[in-house]
N, C-alpha and C. Protein backbone atom coordinates (compact mmCIF):
# COMPACT_ATOMS: atom_id res chain seq x y z
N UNK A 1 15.62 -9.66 17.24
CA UNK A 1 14.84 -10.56 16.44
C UNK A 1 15.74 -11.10 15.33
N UNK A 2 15.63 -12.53 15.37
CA UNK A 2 16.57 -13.30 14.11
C UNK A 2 15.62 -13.51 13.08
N UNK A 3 16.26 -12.97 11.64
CA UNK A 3 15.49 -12.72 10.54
C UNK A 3 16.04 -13.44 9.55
N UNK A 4 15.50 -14.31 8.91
CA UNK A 4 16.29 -15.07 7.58
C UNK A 4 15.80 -14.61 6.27
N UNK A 5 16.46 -14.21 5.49
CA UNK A 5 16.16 -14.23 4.15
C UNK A 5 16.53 -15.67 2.72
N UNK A 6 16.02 -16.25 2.47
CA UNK A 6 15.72 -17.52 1.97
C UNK A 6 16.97 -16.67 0.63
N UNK A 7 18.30 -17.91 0.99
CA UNK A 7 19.41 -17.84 0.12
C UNK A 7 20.18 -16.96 0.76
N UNK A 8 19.87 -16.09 1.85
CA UNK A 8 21.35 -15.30 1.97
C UNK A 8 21.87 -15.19 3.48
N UNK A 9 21.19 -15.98 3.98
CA UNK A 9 21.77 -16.48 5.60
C UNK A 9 20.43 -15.88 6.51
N UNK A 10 21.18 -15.36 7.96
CA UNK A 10 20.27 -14.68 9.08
C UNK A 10 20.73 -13.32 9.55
N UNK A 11 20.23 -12.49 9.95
CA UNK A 11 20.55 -11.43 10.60
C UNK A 11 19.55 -10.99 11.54
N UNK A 12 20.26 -10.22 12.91
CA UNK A 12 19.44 -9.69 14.20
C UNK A 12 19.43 -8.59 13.54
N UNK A 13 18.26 -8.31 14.15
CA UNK A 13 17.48 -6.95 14.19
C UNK A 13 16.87 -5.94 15.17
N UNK A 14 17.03 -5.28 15.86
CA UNK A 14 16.61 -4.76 16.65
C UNK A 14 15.02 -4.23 16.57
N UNK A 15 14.11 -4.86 17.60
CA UNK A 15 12.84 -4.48 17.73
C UNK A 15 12.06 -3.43 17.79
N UNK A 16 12.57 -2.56 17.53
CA UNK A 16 12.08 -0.96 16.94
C UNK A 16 12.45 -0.94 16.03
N UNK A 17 13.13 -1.73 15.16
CA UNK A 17 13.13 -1.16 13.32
C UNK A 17 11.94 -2.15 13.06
N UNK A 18 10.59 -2.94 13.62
CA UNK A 18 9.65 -3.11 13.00
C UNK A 18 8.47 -2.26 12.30
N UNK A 19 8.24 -1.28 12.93
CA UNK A 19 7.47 -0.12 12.51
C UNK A 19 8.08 0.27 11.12
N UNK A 20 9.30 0.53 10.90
CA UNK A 20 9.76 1.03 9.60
C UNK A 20 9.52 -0.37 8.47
N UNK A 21 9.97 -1.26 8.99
CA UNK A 21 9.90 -2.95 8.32
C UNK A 21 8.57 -2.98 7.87
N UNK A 22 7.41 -2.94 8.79
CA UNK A 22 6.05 -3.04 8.42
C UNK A 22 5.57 -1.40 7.08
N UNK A 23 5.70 -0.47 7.47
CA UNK A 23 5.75 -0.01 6.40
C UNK A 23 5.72 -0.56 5.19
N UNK A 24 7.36 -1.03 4.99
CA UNK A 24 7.49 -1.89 3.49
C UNK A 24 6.89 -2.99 3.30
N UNK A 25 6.49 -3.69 4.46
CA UNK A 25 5.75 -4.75 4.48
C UNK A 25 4.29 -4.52 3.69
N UNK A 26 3.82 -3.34 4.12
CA UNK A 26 2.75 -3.02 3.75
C UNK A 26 2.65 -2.51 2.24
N UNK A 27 2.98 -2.00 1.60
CA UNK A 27 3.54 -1.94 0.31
C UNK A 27 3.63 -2.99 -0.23
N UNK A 28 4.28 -3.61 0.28
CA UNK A 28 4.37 -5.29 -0.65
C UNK A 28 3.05 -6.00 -0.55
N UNK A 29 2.35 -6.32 0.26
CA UNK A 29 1.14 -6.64 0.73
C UNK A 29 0.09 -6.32 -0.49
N UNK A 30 -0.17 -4.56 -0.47
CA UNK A 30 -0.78 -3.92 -1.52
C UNK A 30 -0.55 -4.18 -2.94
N UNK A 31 0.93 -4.70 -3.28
CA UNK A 31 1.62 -4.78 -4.61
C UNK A 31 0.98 -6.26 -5.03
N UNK A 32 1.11 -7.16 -3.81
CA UNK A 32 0.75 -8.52 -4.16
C UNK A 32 -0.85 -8.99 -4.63
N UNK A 33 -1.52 -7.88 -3.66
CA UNK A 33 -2.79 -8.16 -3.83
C UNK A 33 -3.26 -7.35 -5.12
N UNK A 34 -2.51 -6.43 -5.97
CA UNK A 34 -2.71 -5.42 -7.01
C UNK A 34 -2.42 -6.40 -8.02
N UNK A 35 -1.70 -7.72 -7.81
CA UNK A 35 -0.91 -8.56 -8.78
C UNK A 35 0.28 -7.85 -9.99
N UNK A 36 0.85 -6.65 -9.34
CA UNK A 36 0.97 -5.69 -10.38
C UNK A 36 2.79 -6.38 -10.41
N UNK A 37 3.24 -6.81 -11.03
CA UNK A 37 4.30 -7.51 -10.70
C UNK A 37 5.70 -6.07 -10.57
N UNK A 38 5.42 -5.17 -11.55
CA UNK A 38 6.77 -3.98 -11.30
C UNK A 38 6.64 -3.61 -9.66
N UNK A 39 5.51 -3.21 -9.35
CA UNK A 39 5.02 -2.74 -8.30
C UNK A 39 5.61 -3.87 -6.83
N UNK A 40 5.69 -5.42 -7.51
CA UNK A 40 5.90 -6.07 -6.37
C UNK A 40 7.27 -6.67 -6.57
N UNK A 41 7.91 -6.18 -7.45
CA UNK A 41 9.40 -6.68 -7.40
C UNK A 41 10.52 -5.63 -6.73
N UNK A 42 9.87 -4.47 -6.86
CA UNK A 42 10.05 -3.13 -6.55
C UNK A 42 10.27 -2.62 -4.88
N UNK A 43 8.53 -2.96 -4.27
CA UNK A 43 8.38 -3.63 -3.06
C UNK A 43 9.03 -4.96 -2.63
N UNK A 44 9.68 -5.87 -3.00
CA UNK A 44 10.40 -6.55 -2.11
C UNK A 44 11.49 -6.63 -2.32
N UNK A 45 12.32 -5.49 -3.16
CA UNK A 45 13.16 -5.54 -3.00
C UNK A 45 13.88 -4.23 -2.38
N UNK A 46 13.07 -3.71 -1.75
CA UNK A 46 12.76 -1.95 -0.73
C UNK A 46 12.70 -2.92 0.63
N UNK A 47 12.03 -3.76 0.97
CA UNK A 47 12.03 -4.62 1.98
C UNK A 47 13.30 -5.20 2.39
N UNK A 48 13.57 -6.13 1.31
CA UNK A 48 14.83 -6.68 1.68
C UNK A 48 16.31 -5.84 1.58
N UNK A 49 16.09 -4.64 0.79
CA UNK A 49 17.15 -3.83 1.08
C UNK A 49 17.16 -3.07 2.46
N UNK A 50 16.26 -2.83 3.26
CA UNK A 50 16.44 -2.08 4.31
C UNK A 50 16.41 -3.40 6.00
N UNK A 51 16.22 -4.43 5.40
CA UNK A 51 16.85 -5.95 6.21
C UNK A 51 18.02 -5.62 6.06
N UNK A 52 18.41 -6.21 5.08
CA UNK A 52 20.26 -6.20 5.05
C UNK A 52 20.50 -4.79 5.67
N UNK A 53 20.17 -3.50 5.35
CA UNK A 53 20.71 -2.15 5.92
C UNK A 53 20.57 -1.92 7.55
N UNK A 54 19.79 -2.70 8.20
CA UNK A 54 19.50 -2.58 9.90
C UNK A 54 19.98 -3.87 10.15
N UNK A 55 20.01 -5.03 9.46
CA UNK A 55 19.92 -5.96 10.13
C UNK A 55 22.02 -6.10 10.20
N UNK A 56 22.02 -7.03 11.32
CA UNK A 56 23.47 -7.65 11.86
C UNK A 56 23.94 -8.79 11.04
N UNK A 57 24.80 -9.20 10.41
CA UNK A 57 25.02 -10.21 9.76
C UNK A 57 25.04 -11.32 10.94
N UNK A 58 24.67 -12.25 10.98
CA UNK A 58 24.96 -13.44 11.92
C UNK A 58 25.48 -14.33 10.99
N UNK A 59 27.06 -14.89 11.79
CA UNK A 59 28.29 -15.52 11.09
C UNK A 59 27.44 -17.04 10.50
N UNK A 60 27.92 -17.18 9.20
CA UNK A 60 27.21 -18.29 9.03
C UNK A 60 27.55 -19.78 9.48
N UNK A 61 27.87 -20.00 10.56
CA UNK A 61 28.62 -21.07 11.47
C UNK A 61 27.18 -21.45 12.39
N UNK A 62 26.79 -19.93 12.73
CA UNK A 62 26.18 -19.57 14.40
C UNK A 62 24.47 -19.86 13.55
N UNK A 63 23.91 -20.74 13.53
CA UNK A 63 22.23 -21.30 12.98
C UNK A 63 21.58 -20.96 14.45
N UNK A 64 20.88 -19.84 14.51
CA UNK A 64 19.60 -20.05 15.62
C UNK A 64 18.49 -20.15 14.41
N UNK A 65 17.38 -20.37 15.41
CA UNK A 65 16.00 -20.37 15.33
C UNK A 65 15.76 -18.74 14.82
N UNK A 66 14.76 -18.98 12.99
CA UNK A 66 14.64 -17.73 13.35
C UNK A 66 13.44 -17.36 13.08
N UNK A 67 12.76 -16.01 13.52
CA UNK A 67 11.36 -15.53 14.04
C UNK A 67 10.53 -15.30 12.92
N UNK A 68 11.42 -14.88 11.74
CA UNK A 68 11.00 -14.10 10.73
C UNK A 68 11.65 -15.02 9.13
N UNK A 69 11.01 -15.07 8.57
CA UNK A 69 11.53 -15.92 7.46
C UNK A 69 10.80 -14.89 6.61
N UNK A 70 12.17 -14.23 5.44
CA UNK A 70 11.82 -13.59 3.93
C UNK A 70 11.86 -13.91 3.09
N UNK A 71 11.19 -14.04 1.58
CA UNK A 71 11.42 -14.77 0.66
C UNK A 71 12.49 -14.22 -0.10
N UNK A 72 13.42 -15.18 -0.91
CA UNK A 72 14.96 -14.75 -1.48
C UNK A 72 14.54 -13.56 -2.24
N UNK A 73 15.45 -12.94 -2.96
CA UNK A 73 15.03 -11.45 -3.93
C UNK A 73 14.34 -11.78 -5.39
N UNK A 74 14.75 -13.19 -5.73
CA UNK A 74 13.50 -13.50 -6.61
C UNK A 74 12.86 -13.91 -6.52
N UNK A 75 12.31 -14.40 -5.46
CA UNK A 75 10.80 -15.11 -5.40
C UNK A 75 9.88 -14.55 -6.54
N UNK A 76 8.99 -15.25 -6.78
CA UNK A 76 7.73 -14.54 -7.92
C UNK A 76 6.47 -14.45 -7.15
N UNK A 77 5.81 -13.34 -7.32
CA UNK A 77 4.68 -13.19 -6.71
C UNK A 77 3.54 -14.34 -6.32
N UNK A 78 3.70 -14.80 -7.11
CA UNK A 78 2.75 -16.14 -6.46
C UNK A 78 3.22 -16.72 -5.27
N UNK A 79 4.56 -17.27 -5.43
CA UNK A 79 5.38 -17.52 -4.10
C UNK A 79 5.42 -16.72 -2.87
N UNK A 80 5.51 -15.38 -2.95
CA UNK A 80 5.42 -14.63 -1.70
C UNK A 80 4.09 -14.32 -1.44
N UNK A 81 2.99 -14.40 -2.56
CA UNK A 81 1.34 -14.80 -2.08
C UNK A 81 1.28 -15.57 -1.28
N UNK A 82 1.81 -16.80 -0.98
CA UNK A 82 1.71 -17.65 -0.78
C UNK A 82 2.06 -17.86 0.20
N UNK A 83 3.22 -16.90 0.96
CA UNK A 83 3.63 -17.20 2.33
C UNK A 83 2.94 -15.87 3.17
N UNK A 84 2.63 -14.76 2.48
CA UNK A 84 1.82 -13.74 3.15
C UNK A 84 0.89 -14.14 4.43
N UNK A 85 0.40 -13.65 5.75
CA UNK A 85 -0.70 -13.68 6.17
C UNK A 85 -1.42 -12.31 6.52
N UNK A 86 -2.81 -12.99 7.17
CA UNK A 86 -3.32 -11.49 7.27
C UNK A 86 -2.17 -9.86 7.73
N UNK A 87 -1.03 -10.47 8.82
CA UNK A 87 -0.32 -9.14 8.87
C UNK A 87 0.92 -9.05 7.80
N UNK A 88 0.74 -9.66 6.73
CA UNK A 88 1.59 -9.75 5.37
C UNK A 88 3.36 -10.47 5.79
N UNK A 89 4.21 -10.49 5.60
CA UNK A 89 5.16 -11.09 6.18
C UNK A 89 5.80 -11.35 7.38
N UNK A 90 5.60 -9.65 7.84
CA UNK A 90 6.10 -9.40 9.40
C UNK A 90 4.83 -8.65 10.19
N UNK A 91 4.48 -9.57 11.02
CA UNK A 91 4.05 -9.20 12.06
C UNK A 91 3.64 -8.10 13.04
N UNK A 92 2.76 -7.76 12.86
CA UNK A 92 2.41 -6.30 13.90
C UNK A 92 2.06 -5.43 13.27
């Protein structure tokens, strides 16, 4: 799975690190809807640290299509409100 994080390129991921992904997903989800902002800067940035830690760097030359779009490490909670859906960023 090709995963982008908004400002720092793409990286593959292998489809069994979603279960661990959704976890943090879920956390952030809870943080956003708590509006508690420590709580949700905290949570996405537990998210996006364990992207970069599984995920593959893909060379920034090589642009696919990608599945999963994250918001950069500062987004502000309203902003990642905003792209949330019912299964919060990632899927499943």
């Amino acid at each position: 799975m090709i995963v982008r994080i908004l400002g720092e390129g793409q990286v593959s991921i292998a489809e069994d690190a979603l279960d661990e992904l959704n976890v943090l997903d879920d956390g952030l989800m809870s943080a956003v809807d708590g509006g508690d902002e420590t709580e949700f800067h905290a949570a996405l940035t537990a998210l996006l640290a364990k992207v970069r830690e599984i995920g593959v760097p893909l060379p920034d030359e090589q642009i696919v299509p990608s599945e999963l779009i994250l918001p950069s490490p500062d987004a502000s909670l309203p902003e990642v409100r905003a792209l949330l859906t019912e299964e919060g960023l990632i899927p499943g």
